[in-house]
C-alpha atoms as a PDB file:
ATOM      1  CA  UNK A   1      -0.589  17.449  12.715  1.00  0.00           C
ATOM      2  CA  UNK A   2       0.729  17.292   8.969  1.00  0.00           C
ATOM      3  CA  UNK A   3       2.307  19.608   7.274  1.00  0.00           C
ATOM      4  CA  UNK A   4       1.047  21.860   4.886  1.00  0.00           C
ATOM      5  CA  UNK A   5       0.779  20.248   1.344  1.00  0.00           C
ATOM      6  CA  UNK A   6       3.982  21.597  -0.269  1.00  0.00           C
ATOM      7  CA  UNK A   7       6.124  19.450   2.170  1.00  0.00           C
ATOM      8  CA  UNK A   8       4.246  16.172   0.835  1.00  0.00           C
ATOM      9  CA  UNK A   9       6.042  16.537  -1.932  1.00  0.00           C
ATOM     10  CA  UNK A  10       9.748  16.150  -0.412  1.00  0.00           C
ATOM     11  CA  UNK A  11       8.284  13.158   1.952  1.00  0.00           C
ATOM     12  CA  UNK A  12       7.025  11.532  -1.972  1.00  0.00           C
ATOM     13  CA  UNK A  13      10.463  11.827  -2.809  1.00  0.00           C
ATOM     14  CA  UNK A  14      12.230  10.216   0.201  1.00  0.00           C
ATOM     15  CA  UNK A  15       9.639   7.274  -0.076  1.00  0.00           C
ATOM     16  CA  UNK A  16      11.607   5.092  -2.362  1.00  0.00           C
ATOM     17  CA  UNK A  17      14.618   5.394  -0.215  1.00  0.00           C
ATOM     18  CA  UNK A  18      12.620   4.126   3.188  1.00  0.00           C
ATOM     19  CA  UNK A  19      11.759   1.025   1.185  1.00  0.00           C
ATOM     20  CA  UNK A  20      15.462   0.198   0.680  1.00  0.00           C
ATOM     21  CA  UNK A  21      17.222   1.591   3.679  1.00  0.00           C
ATOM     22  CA  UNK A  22      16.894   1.599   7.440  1.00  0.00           C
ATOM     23  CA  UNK A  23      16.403   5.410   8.438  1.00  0.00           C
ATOM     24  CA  UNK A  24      18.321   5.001  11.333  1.00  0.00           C
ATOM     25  CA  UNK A  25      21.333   4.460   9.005  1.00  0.00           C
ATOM     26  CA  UNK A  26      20.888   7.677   6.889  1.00  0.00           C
ATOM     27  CA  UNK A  27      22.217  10.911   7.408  1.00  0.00           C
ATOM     28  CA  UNK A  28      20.600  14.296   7.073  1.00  0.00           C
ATOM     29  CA  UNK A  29      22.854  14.750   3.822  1.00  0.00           C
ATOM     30  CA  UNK A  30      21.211  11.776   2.342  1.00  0.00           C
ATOM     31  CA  UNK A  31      17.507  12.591   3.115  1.00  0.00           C
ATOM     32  CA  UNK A  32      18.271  16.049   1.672  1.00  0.00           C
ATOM     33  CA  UNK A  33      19.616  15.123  -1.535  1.00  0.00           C
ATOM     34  CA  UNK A  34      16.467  12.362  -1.801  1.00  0.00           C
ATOM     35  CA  UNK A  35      14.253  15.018  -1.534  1.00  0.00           C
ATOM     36  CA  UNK A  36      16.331  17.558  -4.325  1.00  0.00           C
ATOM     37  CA  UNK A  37      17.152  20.115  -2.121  1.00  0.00           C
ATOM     38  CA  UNK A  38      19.638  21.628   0.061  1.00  0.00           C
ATOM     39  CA  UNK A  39      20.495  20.773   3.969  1.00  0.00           C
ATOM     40  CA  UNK A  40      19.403  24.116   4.826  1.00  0.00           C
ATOM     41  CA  UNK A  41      16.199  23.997   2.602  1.00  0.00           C
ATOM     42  CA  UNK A  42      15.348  20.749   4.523  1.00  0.00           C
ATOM     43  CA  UNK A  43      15.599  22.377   7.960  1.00  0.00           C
ATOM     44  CA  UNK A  44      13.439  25.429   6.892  1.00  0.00           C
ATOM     45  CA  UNK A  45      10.971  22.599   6.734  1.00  0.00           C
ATOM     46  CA  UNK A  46      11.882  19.796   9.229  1.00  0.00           C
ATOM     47  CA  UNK A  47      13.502  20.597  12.614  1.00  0.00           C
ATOM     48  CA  UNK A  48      15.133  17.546  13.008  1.00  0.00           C
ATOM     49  CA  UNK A  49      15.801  13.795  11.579  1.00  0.00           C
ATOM     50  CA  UNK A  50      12.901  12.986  14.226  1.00  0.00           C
ATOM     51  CA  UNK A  51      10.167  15.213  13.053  1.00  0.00           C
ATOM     52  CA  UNK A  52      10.892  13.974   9.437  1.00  0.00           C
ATOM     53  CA  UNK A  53      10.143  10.501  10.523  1.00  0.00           C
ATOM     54  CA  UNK A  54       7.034  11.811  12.544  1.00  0.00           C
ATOM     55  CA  UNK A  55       5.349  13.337   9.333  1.00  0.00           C
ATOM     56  CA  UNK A  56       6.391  10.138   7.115  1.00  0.00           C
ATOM     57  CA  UNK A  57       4.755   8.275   9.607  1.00  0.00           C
ATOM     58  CA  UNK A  58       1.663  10.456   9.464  1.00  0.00           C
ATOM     59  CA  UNK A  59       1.111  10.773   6.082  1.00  0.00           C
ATOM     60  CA  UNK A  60       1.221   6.835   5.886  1.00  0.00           C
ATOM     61  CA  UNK A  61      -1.571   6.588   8.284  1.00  0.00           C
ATOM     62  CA  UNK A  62      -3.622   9.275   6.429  1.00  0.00           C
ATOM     63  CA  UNK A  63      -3.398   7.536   3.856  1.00  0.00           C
ATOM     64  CA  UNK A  64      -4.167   4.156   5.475  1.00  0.00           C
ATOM     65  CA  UNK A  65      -7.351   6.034   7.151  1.00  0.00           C
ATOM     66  CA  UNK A  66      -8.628   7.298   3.631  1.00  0.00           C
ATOM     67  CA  UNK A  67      -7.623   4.468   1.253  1.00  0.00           C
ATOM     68  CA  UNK A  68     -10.838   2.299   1.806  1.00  0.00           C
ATOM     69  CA  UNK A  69     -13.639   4.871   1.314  1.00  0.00           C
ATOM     70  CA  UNK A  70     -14.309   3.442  -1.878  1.00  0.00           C
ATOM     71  CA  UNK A  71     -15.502  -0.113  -0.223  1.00  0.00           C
ATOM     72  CA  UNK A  72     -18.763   2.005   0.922  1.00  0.00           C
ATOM     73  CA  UNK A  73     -19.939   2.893  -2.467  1.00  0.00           C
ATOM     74  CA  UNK A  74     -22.815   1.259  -3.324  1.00  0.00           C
ATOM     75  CA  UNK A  75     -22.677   2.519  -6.690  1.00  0.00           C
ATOM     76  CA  UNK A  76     -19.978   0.576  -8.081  1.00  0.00           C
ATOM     77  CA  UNK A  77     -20.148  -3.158  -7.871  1.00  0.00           C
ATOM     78  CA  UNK A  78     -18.115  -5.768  -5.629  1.00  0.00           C
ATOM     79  CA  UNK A  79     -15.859  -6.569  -8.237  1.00  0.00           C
ATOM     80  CA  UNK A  80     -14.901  -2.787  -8.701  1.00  0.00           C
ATOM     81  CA  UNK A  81     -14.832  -1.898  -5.661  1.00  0.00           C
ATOM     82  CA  UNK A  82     -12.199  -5.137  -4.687  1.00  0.00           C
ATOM     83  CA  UNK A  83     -10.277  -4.126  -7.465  1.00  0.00           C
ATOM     84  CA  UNK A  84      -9.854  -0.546  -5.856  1.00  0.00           C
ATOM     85  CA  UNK A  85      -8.755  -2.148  -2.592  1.00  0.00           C
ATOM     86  CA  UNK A  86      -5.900  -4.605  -4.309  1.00  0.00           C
ATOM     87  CA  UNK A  87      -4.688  -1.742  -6.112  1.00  0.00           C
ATOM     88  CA  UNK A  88      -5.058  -0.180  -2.167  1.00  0.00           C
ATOM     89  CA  UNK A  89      -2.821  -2.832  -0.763  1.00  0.00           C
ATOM     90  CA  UNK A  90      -0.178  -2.956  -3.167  1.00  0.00           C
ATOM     91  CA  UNK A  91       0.348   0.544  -2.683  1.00  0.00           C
ATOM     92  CA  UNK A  92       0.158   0.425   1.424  1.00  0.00           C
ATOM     93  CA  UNK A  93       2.731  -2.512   1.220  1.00  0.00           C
ATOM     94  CA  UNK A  94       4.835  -0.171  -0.659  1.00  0.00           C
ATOM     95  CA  UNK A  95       4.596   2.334   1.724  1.00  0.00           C
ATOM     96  CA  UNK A  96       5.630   0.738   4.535  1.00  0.00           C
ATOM     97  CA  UNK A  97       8.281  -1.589   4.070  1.00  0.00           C
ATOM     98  CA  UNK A  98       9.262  -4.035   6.405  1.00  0.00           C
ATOM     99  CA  UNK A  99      13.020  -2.137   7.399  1.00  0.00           C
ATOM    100  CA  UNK A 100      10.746   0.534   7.985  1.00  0.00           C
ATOM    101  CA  UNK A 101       8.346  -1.272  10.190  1.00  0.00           C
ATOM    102  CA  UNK A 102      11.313  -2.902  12.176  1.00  0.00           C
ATOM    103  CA  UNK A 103      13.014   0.620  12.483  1.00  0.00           C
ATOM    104  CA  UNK A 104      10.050   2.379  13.176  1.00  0.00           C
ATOM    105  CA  UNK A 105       9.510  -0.276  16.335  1.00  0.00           C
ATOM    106  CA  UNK A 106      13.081  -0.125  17.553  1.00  0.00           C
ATOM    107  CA  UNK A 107      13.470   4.032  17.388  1.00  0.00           C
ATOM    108  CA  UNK A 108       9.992   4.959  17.933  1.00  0.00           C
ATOM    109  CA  UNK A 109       7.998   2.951  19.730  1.00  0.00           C
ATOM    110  CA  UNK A 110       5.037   5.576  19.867  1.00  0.00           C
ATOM    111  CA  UNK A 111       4.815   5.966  16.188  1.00  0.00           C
ATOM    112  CA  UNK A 112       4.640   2.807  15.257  1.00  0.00           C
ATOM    113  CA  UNK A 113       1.862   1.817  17.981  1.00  0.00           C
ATOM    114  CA  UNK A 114      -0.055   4.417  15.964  1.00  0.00           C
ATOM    115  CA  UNK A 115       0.772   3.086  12.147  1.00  0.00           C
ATOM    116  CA  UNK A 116       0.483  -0.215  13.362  1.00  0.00           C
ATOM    117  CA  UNK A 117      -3.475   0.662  14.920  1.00  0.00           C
ATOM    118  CA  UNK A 118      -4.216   2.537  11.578  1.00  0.00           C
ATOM    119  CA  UNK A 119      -3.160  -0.825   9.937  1.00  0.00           C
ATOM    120  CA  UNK A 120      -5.351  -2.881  12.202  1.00  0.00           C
ATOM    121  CA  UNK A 121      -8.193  -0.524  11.323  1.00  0.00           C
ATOM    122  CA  UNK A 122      -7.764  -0.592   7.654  1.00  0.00           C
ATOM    123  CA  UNK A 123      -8.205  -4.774   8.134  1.00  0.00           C
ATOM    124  CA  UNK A 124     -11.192  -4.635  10.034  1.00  0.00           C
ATOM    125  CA  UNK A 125     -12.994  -2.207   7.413  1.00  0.00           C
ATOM    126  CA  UNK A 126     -11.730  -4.929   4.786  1.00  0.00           C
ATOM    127  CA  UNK A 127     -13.116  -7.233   6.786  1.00  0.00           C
ATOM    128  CA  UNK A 128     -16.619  -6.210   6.789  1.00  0.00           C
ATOM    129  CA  UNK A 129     -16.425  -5.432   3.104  1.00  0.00           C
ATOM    130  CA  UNK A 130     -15.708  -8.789   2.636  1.00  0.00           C
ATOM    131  CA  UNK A 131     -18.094 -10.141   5.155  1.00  0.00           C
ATOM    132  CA  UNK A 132     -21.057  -7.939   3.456  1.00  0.00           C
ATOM    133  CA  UNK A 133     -20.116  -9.234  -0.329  1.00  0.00           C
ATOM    134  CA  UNK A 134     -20.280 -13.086   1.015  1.00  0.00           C
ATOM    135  CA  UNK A 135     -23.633 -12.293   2.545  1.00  0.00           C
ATOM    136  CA  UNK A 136     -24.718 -10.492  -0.585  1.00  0.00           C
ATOM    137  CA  UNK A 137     -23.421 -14.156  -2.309  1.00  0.00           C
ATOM    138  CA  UNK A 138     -21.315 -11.738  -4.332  1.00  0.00           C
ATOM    139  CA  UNK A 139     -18.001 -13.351  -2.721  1.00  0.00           C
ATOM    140  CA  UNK A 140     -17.332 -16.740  -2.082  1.00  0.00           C
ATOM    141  CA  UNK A 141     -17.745 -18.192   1.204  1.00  0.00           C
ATOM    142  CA  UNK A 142     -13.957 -17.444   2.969  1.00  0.00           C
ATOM    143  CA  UNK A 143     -11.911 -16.578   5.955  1.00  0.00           C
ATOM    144  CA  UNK A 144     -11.634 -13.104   5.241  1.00  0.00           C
ATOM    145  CA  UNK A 145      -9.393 -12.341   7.651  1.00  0.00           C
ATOM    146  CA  UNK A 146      -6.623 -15.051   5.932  1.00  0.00           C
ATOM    147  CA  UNK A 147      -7.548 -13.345   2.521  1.00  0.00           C
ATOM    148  CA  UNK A 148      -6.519 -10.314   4.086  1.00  0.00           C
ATOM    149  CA  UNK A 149      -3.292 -11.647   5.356  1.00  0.00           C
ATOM    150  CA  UNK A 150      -2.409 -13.022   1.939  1.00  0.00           C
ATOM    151  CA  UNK A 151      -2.248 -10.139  -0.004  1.00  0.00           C
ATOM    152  CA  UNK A 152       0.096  -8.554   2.498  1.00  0.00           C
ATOM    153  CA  UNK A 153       2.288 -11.264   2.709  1.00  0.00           C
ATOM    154  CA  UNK A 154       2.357 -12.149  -1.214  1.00  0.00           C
ATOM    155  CA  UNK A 155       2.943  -8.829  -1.952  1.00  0.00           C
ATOM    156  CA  UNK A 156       5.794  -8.536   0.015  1.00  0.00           C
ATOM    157  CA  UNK A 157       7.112 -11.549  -0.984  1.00  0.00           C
ATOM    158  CA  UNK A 158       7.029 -10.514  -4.598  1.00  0.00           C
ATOM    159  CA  UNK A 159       8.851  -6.948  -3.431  1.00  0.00           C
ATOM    160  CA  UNK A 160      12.005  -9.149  -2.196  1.00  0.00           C
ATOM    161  CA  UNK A 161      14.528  -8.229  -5.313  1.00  0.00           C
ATOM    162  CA  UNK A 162      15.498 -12.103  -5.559  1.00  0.00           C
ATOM    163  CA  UNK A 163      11.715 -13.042  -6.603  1.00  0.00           C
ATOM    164  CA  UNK A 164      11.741 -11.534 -10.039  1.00  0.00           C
ATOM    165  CA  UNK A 165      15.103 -13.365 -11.312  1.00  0.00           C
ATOM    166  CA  UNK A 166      14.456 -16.610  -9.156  1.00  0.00           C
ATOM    167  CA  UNK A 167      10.825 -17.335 -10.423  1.00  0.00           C
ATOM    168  CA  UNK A 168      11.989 -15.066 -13.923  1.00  0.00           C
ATOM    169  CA  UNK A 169       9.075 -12.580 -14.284  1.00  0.00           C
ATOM    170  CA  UNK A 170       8.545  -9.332 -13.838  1.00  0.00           C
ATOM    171  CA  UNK A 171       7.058  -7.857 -10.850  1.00  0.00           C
ATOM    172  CA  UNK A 172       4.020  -6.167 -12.809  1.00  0.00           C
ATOM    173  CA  UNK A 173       3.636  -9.343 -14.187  1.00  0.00           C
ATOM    174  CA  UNK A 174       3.717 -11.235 -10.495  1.00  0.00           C
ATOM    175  CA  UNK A 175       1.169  -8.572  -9.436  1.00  0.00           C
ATOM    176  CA  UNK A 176      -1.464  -8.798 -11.938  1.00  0.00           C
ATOM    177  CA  UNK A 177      -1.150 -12.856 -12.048  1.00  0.00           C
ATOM    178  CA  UNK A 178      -2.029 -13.036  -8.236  1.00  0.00           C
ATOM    179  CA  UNK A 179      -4.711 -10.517  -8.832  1.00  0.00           C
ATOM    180  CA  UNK A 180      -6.533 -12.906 -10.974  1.00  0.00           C
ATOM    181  CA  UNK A 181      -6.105 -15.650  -9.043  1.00  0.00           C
ATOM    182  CA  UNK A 182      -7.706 -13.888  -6.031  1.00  0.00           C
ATOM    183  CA  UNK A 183     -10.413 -12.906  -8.268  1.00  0.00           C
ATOM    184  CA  UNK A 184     -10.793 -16.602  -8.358  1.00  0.00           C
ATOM    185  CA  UNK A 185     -11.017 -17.219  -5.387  1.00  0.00           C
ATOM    186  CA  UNK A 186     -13.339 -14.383  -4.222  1.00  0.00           C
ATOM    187  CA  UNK A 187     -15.877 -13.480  -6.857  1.00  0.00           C
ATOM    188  CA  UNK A 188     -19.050 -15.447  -6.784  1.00  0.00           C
ATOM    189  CA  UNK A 189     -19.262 -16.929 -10.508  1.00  0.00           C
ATOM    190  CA  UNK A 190     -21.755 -14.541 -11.286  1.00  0.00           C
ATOM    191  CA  UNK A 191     -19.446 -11.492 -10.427  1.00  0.00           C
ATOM    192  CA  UNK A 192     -16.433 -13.712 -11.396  1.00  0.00           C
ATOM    193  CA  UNK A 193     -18.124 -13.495 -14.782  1.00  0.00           C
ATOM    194  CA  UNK A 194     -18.721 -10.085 -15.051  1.00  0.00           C
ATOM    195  CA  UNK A 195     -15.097  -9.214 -13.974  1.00  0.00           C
ATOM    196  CA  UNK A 196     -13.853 -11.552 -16.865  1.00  0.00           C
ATOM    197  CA  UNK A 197     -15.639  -9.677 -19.282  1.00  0.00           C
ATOM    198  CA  UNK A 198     -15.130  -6.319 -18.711  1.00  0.00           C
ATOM    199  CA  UNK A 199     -11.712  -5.385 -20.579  1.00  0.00           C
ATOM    200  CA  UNK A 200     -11.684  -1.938 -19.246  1.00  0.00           C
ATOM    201  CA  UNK A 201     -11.664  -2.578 -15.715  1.00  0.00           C
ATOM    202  CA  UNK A 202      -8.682  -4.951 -16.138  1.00  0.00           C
ATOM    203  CA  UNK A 203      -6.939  -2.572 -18.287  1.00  0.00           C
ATOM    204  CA  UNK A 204      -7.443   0.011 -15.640  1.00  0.00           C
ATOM    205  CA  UNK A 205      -6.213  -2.009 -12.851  1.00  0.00           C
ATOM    206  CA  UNK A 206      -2.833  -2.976 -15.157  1.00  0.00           C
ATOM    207  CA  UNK A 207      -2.402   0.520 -16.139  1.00  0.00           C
ATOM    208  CA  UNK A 208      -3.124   1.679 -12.445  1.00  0.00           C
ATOM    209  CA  UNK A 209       0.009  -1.111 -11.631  1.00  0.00           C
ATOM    210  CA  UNK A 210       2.329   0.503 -13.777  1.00  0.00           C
ATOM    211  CA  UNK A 211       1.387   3.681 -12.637  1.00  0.00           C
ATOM    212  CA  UNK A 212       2.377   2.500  -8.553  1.00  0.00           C
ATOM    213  CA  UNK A 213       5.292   0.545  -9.702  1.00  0.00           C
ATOM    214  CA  UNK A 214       6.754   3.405 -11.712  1.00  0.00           C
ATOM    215  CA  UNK A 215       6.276   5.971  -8.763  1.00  0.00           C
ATOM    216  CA  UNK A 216       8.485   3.888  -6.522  1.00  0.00           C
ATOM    217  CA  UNK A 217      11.044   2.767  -8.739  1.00  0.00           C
END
C-alpha cells in the first residue's frame, strides 16, 4: 500500500542516492539528511530502514505499471508513441540501478520478486507494441524482444561514470545519439520519414532528456 502523496516527495529525494550507493551500507542519518529533514521527521513517516525500502520499491513498480499507457493510444502515431516509451526506459533504468537491483535481491528477496515481475510485465506490453507496429508495417521487421534488451543494457552502459570521459561526450549527448539510431532501426521509412521531419517532436524528446537527467543529478 503506498503512502499518501506527501511522502513521495522525500522517496524523490533519496532517489539519486540509491543510484550511487548500496542501501544496505547507509545509515538512517544519511537517508534523513537525503531527504532534508530530521531523524525524527523521518520516523514520523517511516517506521524503520525496512519500510523505507518497501515504499521505494513500490513506487518503482507503480510507476513501471503506469509508464506504458501511452503505447495504447491510437491517437498519436507509432513514432510518438516509441518516442514516449524511450523517454520511458531511460527513466526506469534510472530508477532502478543495478546496486539497487543486487541489494534489493540479497536483503529482500520478496521485493525484488515483485519489481522484478513488474519489469517482466512492462517488456511484454513493449512487446506487443512492437509486434502490432511491424504488423501495421509501421516498424521494421525485428526481434522485439532483443530491441527491448538493448535499450536497457545501452542505457546502463552509458550511466557507468567512466563512459562519458572514455568515449568524451556527454551523457545527453550519448542518449539522444542512440535514440536516433534506434529510430533507424525501427521506423518503417515511411514513419522513419515523418519522424525526421518533425522538429518539434525531437525537440521535445531532447528537452524531455534534460529534464530526466537534471532530476537525478
Amino acid at each position: 500500500m503506498r503512502k499518501p502523496v506527501g511522502i513521495d516527495v522525500y522517496l524523490q529525494k533519496i532517489k539519486p542516492l540509491l543510484r550511487k550507493t548500496r542501501f544496505s551500507q547507509l545509515k538512517i542519518d544519511e537517508i534523513a539528511k537525503a531527504m532534508d529533514i530530521s531523524k525524527v521527521t523521518l520516523y514520523k513517516h517511516f517506521s524503520s530502514k525496512d519500510e523505507i525500502i518497501e515504499q521505494v520499491t513500490d513506487y518503482y513498480i507503480d510507476y513501471l505499471q503506469s509508464s506504458d499507457t501511452v503505447v495504447g493510444d491510437d491517437s498519436l502515431s507509432y513514432a510518438e508513441r516509441f518516442r514516449h516509451t524511450f523517454a520511458q526506459s531511460l527513466i526506469g533504468v534510472l530508477y532502478v540501478s543495478d546496486l539497487f537491483l543486487e541489494d534489493l535481491k540479497a536483503y529482500y528477496p520478496h521485493h525484488y520478486e515483485r519489481l522484478a515481475a513488474a519489469q517482466q510485465s512492462r517488456s511484454k506490453n513493449l512487446q506487443s507494441f512492437f509486434e502490432a507496429g511491424m504488423e501495421r508495417q509501421a516498424f521494421n521487421p525485428l526481434n522485439a524482444q532483443l530491441f527491448i534488451v538493448q535499450d536497457d543494457a545501452v542505457l546502463r552502459r552509458f550511466l557507468e561514470p567512466s563512459f562519458s570521459i572514455q568515449y568524451d561526450v556527454t551523457l545527453k549527448q550519448a542518449i539522444l545519439d542512440f535514440y536516433r539510431m534506434k529510430q533507424y532501426q525501427l521506423l518503417a521509412p515511411a514513419y522513419l520519414h515523418e519522424a525526421l521531419e518533425d522538429p518539434e517532436g525531437q525537440s521535445a524528446l531532447e528537452s524531455k532528456i534534460a529534464q530526466i537527467l537534471q532530476n537525478f543529478s
